[in-house]
Protein backbone atom coordinates (compact mmCIF):
# COMPACT_ATOMS: atom_id res chain seq x y z
CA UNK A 1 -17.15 -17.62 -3.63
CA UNK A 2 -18.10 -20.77 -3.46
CA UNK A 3 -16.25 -24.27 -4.75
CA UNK A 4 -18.70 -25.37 -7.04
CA UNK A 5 -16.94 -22.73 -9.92
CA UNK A 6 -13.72 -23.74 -9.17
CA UNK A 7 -14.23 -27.07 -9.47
CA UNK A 8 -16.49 -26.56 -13.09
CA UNK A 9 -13.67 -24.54 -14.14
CA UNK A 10 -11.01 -27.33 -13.69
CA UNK A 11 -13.45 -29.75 -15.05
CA UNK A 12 -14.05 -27.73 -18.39
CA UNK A 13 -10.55 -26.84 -19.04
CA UNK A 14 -9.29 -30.78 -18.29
CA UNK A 15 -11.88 -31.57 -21.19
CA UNK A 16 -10.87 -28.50 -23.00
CA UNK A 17 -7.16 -29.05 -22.71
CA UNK A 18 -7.83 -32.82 -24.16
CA UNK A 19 -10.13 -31.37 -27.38
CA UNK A 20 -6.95 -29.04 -27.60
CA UNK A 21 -4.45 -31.95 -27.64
CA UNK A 22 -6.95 -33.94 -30.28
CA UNK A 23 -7.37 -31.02 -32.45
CA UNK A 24 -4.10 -30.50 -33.04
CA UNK A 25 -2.76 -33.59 -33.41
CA UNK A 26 -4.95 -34.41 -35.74
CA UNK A 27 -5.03 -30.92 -37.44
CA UNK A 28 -8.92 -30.49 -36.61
CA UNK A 29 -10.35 -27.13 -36.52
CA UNK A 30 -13.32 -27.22 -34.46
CA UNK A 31 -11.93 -29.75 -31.52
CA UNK A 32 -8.85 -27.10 -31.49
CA UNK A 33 -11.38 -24.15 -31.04
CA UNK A 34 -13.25 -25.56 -28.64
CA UNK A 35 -10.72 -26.59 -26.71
CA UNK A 36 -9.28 -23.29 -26.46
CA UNK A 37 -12.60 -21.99 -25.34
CA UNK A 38 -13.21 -23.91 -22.38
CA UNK A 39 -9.68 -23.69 -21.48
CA UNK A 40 -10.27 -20.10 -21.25
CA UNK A 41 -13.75 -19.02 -20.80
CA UNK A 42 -13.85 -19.69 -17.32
CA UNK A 43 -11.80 -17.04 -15.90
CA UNK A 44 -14.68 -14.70 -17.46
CA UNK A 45 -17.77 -16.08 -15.99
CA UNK A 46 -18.41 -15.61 -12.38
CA UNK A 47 -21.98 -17.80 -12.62
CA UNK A 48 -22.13 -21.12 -12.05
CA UNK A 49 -25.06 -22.21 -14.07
CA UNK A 50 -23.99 -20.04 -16.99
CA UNK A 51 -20.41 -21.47 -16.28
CA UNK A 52 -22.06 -25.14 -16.58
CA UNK A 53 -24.31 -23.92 -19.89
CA UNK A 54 -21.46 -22.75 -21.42
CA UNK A 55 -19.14 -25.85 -20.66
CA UNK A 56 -21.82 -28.28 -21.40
CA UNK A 57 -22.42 -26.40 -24.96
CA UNK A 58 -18.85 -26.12 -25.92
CA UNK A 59 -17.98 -29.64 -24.83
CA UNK A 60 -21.17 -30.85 -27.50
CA UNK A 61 -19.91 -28.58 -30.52
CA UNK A 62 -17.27 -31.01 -31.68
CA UNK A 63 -19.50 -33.95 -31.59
CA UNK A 64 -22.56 -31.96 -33.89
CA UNK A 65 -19.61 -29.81 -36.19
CA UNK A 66 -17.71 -31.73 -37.40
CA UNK A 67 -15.25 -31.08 -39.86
């Protein structure tokens, strides 16, 4: 294994763990959601560019649903 996923992974869930904060603070659904999901979708993909796909997509969602 190499550090490139690692370091993605604490990149994503940073980001995700700040959507999370946002979301509920300001009682936002979809900044909530998608903050749980890059918190935890790392620990279930083992590819890096699917890892970064993934990240990228979830850390757009808030900005083109919102709610």
């Amino acid at each position: 294994m190499s550090a490139a996923p690692l370091l993605w992974s604490v990149l994503f869930g940073s980001i995700g763990f700040g959507f999370f904060l946002y979301g509920k603070r300001q009682a936002a659904i979809v900044p909530l959601l998608c903050g749980l999901l890059l918190m935890v979708y790392p620990f279930f993909v083992s590819n890096t560019i699917l890892l970064v796909l993934v990240g990228v997509a979830l850390t757009a969602a808030p900005y083109f649903f919102r709610r």
